[in-house]
N, C-alpha and C. Protein backbone atom coordinates (compact mmCIF):
# COMPACT_ATOMS: atom_id res chain seq x y z
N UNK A 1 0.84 -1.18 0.00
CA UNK A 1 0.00 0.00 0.00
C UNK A 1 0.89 1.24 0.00
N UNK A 2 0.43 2.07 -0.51
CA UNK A 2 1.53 3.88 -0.57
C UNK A 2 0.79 4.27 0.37
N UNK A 3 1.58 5.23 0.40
CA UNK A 3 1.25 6.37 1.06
C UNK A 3 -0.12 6.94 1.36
N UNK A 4 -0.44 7.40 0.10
CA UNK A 4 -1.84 7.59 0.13
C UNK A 4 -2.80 6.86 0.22
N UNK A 5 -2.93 5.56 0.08
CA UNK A 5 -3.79 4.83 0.49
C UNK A 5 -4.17 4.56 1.90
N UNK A 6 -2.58 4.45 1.90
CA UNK A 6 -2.82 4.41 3.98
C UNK A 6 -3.49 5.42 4.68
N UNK A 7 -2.96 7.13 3.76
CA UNK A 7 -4.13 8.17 4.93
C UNK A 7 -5.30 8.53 4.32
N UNK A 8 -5.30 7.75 3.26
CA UNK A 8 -6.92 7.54 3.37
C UNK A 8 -8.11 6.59 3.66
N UNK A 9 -7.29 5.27 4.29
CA UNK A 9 -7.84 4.57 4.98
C UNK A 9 -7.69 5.03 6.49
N UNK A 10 -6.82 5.83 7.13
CA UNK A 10 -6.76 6.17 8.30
C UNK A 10 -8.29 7.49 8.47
N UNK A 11 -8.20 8.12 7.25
CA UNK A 11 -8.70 9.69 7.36
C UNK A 11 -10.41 8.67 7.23
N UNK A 12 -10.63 8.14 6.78
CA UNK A 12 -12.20 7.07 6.27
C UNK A 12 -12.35 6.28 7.93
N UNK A 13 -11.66 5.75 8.51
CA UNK A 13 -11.36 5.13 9.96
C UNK A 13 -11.83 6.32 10.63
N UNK A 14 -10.99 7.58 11.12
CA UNK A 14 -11.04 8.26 11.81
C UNK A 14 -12.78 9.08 11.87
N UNK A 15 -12.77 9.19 10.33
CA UNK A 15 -14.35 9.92 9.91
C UNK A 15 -15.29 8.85 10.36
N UNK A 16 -15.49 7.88 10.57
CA UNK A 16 -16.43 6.76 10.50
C UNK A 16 -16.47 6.51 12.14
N UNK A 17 -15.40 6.87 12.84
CA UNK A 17 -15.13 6.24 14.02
C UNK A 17 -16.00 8.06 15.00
N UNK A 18 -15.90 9.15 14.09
CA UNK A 18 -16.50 10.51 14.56
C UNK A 18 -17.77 10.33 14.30
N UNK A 19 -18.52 10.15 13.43
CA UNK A 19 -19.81 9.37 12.99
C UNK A 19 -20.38 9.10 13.90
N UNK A 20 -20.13 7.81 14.39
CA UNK A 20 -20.17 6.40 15.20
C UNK A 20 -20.51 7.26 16.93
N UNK A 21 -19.17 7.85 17.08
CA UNK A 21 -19.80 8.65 18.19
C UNK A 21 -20.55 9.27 18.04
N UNK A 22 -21.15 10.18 17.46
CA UNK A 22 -22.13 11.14 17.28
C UNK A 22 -23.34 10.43 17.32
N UNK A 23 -23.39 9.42 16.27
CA UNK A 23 -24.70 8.44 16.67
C UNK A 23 -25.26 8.19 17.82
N UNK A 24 -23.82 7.86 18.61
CA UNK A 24 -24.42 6.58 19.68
C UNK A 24 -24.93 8.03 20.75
N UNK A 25 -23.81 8.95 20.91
CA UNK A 25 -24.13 10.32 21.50
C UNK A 25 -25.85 10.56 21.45
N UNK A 26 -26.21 10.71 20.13
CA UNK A 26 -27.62 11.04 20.36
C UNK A 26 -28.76 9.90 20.59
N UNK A 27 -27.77 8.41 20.56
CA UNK A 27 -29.22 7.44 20.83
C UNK A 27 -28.98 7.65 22.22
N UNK A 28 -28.03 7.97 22.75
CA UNK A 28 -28.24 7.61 24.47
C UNK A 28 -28.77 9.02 24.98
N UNK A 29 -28.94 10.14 24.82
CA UNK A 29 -30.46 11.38 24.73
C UNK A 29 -31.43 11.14 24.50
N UNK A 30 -31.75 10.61 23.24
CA UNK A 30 -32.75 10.09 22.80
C UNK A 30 -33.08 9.11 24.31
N UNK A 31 -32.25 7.95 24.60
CA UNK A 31 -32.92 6.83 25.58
C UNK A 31 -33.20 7.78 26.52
N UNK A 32 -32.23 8.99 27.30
CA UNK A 32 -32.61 9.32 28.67
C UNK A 32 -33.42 10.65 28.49
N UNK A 33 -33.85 10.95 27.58
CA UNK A 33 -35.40 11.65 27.55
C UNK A 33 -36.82 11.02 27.30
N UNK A 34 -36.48 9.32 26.70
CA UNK A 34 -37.83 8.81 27.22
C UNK A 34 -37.61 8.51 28.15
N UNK A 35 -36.76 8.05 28.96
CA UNK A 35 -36.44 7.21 30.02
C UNK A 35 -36.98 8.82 31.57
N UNK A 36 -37.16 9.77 31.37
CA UNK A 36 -37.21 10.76 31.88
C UNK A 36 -39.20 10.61 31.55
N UNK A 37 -39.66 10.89 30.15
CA UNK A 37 -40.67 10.84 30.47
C UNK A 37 -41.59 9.60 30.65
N UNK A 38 -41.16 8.41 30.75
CA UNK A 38 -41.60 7.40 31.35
C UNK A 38 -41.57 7.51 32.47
N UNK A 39 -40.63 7.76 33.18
CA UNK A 39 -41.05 8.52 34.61
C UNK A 39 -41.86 9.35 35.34
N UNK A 40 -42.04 10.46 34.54
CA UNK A 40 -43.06 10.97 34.57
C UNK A 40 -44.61 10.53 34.39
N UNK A 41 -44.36 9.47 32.98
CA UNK A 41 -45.88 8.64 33.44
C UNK A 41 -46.15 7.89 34.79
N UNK A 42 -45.01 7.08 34.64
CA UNK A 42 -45.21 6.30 36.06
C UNK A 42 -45.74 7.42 37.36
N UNK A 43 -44.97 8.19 37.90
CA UNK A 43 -45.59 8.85 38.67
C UNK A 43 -46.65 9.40 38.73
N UNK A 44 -47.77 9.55 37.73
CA UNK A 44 -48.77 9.38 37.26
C UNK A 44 -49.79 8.71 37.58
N UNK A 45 -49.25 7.49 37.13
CA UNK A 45 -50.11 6.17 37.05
C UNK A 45 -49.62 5.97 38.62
N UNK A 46 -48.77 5.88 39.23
CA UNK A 46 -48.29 5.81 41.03
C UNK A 46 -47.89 4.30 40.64
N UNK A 47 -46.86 4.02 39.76
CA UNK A 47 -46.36 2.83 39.41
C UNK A 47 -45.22 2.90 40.41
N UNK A 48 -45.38 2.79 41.51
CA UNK A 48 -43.83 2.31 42.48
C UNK A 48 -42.76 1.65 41.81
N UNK A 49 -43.14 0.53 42.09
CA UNK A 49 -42.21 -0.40 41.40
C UNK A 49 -40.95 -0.12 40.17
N UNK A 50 -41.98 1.05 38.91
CA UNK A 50 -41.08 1.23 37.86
C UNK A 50 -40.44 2.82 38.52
N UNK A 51 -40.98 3.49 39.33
CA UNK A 51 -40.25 4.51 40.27
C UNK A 51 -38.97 3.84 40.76
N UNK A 52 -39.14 2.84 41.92
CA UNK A 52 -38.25 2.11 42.14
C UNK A 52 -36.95 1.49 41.36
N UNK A 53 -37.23 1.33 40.42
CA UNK A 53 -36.14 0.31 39.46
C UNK A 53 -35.50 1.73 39.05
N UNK A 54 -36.39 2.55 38.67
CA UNK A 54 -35.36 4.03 37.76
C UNK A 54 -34.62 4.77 38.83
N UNK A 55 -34.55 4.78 40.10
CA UNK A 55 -34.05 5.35 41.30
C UNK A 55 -32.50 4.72 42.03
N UNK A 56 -31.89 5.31 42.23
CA UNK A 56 -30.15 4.45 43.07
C UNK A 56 -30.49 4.87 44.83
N UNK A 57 -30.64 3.79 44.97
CA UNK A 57 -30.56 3.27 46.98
C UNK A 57 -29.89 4.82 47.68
N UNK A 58 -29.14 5.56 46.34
CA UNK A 58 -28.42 6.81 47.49
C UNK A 58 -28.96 8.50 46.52
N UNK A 59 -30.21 7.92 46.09
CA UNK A 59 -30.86 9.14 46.00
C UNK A 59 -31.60 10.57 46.47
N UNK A 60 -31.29 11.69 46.53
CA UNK A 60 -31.80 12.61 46.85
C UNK A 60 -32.64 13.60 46.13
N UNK A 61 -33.73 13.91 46.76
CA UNK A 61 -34.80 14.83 46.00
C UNK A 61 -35.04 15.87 47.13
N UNK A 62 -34.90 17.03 46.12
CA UNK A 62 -35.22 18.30 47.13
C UNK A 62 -36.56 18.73 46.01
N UNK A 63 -37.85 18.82 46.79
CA UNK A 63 -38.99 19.37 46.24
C UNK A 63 -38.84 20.97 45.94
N UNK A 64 -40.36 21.21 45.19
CA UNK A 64 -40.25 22.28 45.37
C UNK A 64 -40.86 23.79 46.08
N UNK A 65 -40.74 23.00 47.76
CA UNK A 65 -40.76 23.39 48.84
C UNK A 65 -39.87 23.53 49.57
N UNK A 66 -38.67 22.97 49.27
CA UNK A 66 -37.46 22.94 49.65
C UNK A 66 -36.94 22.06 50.59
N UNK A 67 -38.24 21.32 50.63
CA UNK A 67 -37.99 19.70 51.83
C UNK A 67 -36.90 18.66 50.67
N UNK A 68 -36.28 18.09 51.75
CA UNK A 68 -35.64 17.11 51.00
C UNK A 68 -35.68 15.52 51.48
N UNK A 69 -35.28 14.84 50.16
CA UNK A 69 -35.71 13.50 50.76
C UNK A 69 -35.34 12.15 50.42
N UNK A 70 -35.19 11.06 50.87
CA UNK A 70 -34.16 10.02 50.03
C UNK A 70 -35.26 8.89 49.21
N UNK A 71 -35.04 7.94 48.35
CA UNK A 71 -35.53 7.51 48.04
C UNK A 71 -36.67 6.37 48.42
N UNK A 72 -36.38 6.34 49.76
CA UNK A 72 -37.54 5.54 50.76
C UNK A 72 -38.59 6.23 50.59
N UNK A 73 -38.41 7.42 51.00
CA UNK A 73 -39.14 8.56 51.26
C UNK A 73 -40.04 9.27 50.21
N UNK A 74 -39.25 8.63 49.16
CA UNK A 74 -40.13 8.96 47.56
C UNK A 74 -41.16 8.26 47.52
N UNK A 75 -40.41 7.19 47.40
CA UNK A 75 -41.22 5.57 46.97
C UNK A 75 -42.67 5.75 48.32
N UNK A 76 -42.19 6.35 49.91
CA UNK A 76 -43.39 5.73 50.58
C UNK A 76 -44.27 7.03 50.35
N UNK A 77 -44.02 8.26 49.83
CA UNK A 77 -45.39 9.48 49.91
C UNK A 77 -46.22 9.13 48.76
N UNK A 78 -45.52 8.51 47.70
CA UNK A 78 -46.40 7.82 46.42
C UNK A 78 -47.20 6.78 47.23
N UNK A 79 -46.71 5.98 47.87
CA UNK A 79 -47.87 4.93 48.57
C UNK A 79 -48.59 5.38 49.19
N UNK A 80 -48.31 6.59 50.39
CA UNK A 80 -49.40 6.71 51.37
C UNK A 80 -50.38 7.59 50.52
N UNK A 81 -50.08 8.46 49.86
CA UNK A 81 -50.54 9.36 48.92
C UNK A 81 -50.28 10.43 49.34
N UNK A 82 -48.92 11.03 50.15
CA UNK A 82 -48.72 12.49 50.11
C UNK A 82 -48.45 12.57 48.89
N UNK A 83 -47.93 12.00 47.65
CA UNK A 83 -47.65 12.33 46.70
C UNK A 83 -48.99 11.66 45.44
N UNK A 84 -49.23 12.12 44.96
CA UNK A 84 -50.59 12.13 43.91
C UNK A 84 -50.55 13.25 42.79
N UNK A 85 -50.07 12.30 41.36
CA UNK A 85 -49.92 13.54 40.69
C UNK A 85 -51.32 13.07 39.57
N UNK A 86 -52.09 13.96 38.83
CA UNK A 86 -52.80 13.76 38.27
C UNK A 86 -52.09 14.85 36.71
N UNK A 87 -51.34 15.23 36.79
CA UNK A 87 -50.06 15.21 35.28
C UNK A 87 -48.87 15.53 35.76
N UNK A 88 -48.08 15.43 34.87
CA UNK A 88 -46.53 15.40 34.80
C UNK A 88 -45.64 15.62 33.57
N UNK A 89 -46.24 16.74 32.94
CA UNK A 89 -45.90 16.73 31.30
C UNK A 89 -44.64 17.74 31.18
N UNK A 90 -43.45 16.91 31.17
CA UNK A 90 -41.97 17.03 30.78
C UNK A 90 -42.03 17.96 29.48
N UNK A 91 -41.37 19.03 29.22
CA UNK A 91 -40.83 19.50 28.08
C UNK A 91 -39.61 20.29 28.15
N UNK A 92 -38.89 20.51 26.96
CA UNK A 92 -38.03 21.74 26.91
C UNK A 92 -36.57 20.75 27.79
N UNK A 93 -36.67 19.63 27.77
CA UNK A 93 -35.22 18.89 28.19
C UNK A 93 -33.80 19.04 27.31
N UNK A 94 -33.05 19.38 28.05
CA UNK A 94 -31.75 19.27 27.47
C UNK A 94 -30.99 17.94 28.11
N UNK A 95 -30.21 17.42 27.48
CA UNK A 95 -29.68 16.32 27.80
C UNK A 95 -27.98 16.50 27.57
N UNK A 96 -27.10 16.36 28.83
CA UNK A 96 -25.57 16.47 28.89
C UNK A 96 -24.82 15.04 29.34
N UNK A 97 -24.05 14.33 28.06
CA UNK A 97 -23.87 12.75 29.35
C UNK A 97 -22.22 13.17 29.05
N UNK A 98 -21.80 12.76 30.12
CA UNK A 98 -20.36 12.53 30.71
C UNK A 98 -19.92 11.24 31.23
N UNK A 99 -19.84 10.25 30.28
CA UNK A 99 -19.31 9.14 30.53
C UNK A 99 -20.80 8.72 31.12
N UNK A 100 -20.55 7.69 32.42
CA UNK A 100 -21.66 7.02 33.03
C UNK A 100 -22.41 8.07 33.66
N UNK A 101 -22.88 9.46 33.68
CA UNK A 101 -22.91 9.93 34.30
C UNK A 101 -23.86 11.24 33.26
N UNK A 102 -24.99 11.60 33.51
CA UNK A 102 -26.05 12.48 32.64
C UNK A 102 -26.86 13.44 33.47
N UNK A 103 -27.00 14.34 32.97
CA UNK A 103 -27.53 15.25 33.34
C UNK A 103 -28.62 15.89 32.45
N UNK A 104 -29.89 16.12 33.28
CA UNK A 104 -31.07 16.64 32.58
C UNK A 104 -31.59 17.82 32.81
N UNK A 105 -32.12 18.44 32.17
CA UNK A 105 -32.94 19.94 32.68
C UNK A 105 -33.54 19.96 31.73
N UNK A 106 -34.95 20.82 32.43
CA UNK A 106 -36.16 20.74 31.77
C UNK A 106 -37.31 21.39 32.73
N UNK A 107 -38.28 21.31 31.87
CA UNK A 107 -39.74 22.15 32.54
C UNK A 107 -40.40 21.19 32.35
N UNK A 108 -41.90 21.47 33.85
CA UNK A 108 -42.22 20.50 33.76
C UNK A 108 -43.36 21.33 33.91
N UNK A 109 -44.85 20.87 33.43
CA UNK A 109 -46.06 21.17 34.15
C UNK A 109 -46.75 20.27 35.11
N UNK A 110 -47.48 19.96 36.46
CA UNK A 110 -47.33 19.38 37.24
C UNK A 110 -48.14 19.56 38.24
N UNK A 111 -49.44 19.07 38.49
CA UNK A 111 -50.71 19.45 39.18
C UNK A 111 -51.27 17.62 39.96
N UNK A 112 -51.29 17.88 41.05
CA UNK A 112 -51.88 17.08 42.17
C UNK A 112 -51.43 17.34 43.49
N UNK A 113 -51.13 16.10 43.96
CA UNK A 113 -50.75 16.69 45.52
C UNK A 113 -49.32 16.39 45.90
N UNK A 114 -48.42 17.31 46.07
CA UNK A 114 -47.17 17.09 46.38
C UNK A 114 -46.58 17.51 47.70
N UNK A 115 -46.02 15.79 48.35
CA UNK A 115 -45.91 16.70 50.25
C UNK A 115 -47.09 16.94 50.99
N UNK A 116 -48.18 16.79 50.47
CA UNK A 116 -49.61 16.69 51.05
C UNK A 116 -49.99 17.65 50.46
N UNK A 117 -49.51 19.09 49.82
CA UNK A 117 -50.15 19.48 49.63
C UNK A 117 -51.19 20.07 48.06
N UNK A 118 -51.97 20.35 47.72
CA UNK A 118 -52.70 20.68 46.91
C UNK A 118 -51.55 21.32 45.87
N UNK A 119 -51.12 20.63 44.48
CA UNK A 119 -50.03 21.70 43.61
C UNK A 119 -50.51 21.87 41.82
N UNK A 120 -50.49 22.80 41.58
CA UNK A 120 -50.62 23.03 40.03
C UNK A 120 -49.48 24.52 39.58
N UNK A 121 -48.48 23.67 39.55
CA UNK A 121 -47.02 24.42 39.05
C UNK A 121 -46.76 24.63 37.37
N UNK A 122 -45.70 25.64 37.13
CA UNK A 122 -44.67 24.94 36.26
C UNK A 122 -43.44 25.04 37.00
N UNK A 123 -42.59 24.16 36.89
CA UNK A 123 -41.39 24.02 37.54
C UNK A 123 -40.11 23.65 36.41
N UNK A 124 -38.99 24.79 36.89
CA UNK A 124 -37.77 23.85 35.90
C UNK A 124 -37.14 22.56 37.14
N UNK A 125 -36.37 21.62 36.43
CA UNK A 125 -35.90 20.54 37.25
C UNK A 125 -34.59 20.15 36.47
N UNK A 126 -33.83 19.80 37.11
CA UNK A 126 -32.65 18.83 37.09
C UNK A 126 -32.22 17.68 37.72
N UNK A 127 -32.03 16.78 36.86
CA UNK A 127 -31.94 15.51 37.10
C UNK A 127 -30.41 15.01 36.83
N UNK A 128 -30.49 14.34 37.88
CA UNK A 128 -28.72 13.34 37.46
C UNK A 128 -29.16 12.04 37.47
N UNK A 129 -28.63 11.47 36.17
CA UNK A 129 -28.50 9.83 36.32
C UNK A 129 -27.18 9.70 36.26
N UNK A 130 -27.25 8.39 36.59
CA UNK A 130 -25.68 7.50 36.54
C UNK A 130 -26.44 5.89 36.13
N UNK A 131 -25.43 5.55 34.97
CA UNK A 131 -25.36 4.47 34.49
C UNK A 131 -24.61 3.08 35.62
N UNK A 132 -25.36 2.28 35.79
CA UNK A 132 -25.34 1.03 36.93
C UNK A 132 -25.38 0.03 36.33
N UNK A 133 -24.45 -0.89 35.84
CA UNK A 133 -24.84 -2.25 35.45
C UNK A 133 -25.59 -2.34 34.01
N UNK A 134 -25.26 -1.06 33.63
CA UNK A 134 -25.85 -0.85 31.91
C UNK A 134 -27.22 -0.24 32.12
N UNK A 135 -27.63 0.29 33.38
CA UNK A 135 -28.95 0.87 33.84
C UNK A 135 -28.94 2.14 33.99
N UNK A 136 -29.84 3.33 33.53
CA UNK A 136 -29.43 4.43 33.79
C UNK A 136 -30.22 4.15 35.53
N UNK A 137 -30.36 5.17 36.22
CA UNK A 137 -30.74 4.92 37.59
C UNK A 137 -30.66 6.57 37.70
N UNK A 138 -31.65 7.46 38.26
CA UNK A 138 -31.78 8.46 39.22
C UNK A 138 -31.07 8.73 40.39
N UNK A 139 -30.19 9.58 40.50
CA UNK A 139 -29.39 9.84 41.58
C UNK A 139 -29.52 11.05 42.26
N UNK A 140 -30.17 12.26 41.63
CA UNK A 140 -30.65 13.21 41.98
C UNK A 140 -31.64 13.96 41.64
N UNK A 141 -32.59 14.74 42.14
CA UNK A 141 -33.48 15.83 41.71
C UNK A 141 -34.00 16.81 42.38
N UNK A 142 -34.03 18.13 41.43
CA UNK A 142 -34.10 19.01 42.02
C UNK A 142 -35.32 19.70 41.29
N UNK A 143 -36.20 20.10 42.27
CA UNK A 143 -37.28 21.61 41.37
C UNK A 143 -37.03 22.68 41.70
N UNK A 144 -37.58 23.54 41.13
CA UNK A 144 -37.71 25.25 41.31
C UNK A 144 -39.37 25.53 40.49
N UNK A 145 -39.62 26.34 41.38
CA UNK A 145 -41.20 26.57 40.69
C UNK A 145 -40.90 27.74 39.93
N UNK A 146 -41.15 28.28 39.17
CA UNK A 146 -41.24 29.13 37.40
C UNK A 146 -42.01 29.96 38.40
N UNK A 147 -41.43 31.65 38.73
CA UNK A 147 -41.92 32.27 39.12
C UNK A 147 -42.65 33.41 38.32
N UNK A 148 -43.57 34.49 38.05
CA UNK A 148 -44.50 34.91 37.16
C UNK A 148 -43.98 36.18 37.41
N UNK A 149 -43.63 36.92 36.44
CA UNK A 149 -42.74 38.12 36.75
C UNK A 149 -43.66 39.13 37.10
């Protein structure tokens, strides 16, 4: 092989191999913005269980009341029903991943009962996942309620 053949099998490698990332870059956004609003259904529907599985044992949620709370604590206000959402409609997400490790922000609209009490918000939120065993998993969240100028 010359010369040129070689850097243009290197320069076709290198382009294909930039590609390739970019792809996979946007299927794994693509996964953790449904994977975000499947969550949002579930909490919805008061599906524990799929709450549960999307959540890491060392999770924290600060509402947006400014109480904070670990993932026991999630999982049990959905059961007793301090938590009751009757919507949860995600939009306007941006998606940042860093290795095993993603970050979300976004607006949410968001009306039932949160913390006991009576809520019909819009709120921005940020979310951290971390990838577990090939699982994305919830590790943090945060709201802020969209204040009305």
């Amino acid at each position: 092989m010359n010369r040129r053949s070689i850097a243009f099998l290197l320069a076709s490698m290198l382009s294909f191999s930039v590609l390739l990332s970019a792809a996979w870059a946007a299927s794994t956004e693509e996964e953790l913005k449904k994977l975000e609003t499947d969550r949002a259904a579930a909490a919805v529907k008061g599906d524990v269980a799929t709450l549960e599985k999307q959540t890491a044992d060392d999770y924290t949620f600060i509402n947006l009341y400014g109480q904070m709370s670990d993932k026991s604590q999630m999982v049990n206000a959905f059961k007793t029903g301090q938590t009751k959402l009757t919507s949860d409609e995600v939009s306007d997400m941006k998606v940042r991943v860093y290795g095993n490790t993603a970050v979300i922000t976004g607006k949410v609209d968001v009306a039932g009962t949160m913390a006991g009490k009576d809520t019909k918000a819009q709120l921005m939120f940020t979310r951290v996942y971390v990838k577990k065993s090939g699982q994305w998993q919830s590790v943090a969240f945060q709201q802020t309620r969209v204040s009305n100028p």
